[in-house]
Protein backbone atom coordinates (compact mmCIF):
# COMPACT_ATOMS: atom_id res chain seq x y z
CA UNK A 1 14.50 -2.94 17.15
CA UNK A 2 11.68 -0.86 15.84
CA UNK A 3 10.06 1.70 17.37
CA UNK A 4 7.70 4.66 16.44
CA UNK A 5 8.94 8.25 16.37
CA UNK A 6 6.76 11.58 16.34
CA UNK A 7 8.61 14.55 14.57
CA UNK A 8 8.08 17.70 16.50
CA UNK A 9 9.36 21.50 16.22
CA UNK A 10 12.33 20.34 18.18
CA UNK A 11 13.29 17.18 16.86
CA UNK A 12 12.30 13.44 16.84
CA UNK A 13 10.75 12.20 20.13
CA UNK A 14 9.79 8.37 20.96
CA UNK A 15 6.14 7.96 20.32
CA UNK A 16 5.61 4.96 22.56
CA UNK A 17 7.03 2.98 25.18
CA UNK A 18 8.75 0.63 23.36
CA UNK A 19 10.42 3.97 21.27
CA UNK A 20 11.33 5.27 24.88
CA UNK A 21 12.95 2.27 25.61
CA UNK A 22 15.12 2.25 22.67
CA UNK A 23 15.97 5.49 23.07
CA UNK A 24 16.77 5.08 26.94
CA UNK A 25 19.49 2.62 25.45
CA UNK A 26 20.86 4.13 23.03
CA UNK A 27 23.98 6.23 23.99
CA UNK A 28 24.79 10.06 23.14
CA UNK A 29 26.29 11.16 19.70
CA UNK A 30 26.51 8.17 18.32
CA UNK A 31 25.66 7.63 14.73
CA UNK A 32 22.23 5.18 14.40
CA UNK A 33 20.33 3.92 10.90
CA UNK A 34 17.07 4.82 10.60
CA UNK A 35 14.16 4.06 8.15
CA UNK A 36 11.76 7.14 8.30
CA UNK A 37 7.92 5.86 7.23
CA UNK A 38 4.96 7.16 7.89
CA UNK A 39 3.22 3.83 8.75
CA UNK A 40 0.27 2.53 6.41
CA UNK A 41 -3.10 3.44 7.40
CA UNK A 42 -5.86 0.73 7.97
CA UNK A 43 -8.41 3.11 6.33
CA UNK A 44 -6.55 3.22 3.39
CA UNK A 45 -5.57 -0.73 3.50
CA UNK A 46 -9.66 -1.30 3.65
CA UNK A 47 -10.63 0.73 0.92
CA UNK A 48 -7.74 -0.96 -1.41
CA UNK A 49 -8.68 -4.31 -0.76
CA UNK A 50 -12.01 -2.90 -1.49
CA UNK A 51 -11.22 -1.50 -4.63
CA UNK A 52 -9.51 -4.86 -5.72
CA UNK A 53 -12.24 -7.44 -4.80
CA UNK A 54 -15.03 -4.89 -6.33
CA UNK A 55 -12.94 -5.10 -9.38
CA UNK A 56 -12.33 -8.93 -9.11
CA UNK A 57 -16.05 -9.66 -8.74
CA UNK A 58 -17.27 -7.14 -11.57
CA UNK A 59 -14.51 -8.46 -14.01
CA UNK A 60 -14.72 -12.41 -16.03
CA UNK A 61 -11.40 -12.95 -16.75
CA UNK A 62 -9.77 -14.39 -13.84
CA UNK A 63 -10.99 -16.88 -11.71
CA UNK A 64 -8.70 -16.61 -8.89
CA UNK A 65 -8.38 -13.90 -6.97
CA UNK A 66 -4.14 -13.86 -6.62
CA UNK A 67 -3.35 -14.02 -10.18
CA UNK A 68 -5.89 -11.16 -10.88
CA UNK A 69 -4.16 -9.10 -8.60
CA UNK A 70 -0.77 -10.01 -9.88
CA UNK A 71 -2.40 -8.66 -13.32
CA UNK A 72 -3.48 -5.43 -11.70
CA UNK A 73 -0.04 -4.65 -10.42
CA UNK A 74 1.75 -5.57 -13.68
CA UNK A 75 -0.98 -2.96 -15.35
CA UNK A 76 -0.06 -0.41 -12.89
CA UNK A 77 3.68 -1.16 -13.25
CA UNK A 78 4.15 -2.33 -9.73
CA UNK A 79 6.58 -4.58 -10.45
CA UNK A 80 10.73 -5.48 -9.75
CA UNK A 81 12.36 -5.58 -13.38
CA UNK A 82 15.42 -7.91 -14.33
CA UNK A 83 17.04 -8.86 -17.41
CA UNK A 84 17.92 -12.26 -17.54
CA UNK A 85 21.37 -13.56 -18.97
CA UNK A 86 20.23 -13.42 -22.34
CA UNK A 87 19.43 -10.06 -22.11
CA UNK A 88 15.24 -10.31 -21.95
CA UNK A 89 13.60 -7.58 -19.69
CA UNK A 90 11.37 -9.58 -17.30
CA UNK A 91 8.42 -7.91 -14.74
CA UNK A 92 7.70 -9.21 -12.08
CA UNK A 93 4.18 -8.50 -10.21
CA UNK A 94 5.11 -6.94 -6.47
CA UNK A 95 2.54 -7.46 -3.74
CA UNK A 96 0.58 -4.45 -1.92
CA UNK A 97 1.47 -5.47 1.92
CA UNK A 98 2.68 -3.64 4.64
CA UNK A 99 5.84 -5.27 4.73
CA UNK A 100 6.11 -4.49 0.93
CA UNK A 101 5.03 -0.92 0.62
CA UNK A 102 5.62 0.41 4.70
CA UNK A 103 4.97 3.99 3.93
CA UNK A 104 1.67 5.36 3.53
CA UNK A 105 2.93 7.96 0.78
CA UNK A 106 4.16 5.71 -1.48
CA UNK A 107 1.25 2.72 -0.45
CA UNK A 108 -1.03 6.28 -1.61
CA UNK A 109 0.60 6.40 -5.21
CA UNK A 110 0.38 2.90 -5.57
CA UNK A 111 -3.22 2.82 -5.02
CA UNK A 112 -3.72 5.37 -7.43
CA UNK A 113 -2.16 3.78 -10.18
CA UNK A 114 -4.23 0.38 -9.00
CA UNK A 115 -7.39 2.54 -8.92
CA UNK A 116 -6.68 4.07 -12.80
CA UNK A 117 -6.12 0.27 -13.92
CA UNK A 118 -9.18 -1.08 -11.92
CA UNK A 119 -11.66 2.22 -13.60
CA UNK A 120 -10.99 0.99 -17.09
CA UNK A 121 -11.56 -2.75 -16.37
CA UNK A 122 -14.73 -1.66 -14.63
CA UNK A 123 -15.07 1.28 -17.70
CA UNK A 124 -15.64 3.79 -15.46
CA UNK A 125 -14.02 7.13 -16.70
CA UNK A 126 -15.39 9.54 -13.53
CA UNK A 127 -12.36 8.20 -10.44
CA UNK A 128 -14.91 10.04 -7.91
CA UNK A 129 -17.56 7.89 -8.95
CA UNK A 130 -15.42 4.80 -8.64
CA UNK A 131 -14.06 6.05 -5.31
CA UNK A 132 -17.79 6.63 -4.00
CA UNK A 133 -18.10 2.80 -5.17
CA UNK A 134 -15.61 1.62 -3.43
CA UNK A 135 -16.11 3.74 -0.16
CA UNK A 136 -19.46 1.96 0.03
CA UNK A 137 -18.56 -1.64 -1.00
CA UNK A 138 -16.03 -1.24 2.03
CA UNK A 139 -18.39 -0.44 4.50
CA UNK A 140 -20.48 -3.46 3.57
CA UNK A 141 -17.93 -5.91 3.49
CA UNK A 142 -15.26 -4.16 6.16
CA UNK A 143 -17.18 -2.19 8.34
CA UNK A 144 -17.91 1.54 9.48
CA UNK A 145 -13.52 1.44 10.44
CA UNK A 146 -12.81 1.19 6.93
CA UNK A 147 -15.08 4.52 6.09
């Protein structure tokens, strides 16, 4: 089961019902796993999405929308690398979902990188230009919750 916890000066506390639940069940001094994220914020997920279709639609490359994107995360060396039985070093594109990248820290350096790639296809060199760009093109296209 998952559950969301809040850290506090005294320890971890359940942060909803469901985390209350889990925790009602859950007997004393025993040992549990736990995966500590700070969940991805929509925000954030708006303005990246933002940043890639800006990109996308300013760019003449690619005409599908997936494969760019593929191309933007092999740029930004978001990928899994394997060498195959012969020895070759392969990359592999990763996606940028929440199941993929949970935590909002590492979604945040990921985005980065994908912003640095995404400035030199669009040959912008100022990143608080581009971010002004892409603040804007979200609200147009995602709405006043994505500013």
């Amino acid at each position: 089961m998952k559950g969301f916890i809040r850290k506090t000066l005294t320890g971890w506390v359940p942060a909803d019902e469901q985390a209350r639940r889990i925790h009602q069940r859950e007997k004393l001094n025993q040992v549990y796993r736990a995966d500590i994220v700070q969940p991805r914020n929509y925000r954030h997920h708006c303005l990246f999405m933002a940043l890639l279709d800006l990109t996308f639609e300013n760019q003449d490359r690619y005409t599908d929308d997936r494969a760019f994107r593929s191309a933007v995360a092999l740029a930004a060396g978001h990928v899994d690398t394997f060498v195959t039985l012969d020895g070759e070093i392969h990359m592999v594109p990763k996606r940028y979902s929440y199941d993929d990248i949970p935590d909002e820290q590492d979604f945040g350096i990921e985005f980065g990188k994908a912003m640095t790639v995404c400035a030199g296809i669009l040959r912008m060199h100022d990143l608080g230009e581009l971010e002004a760009e892409v603040s804007r093109y979200a609200d147009e296209h995602y709405g006043r919750a994505a500013a």
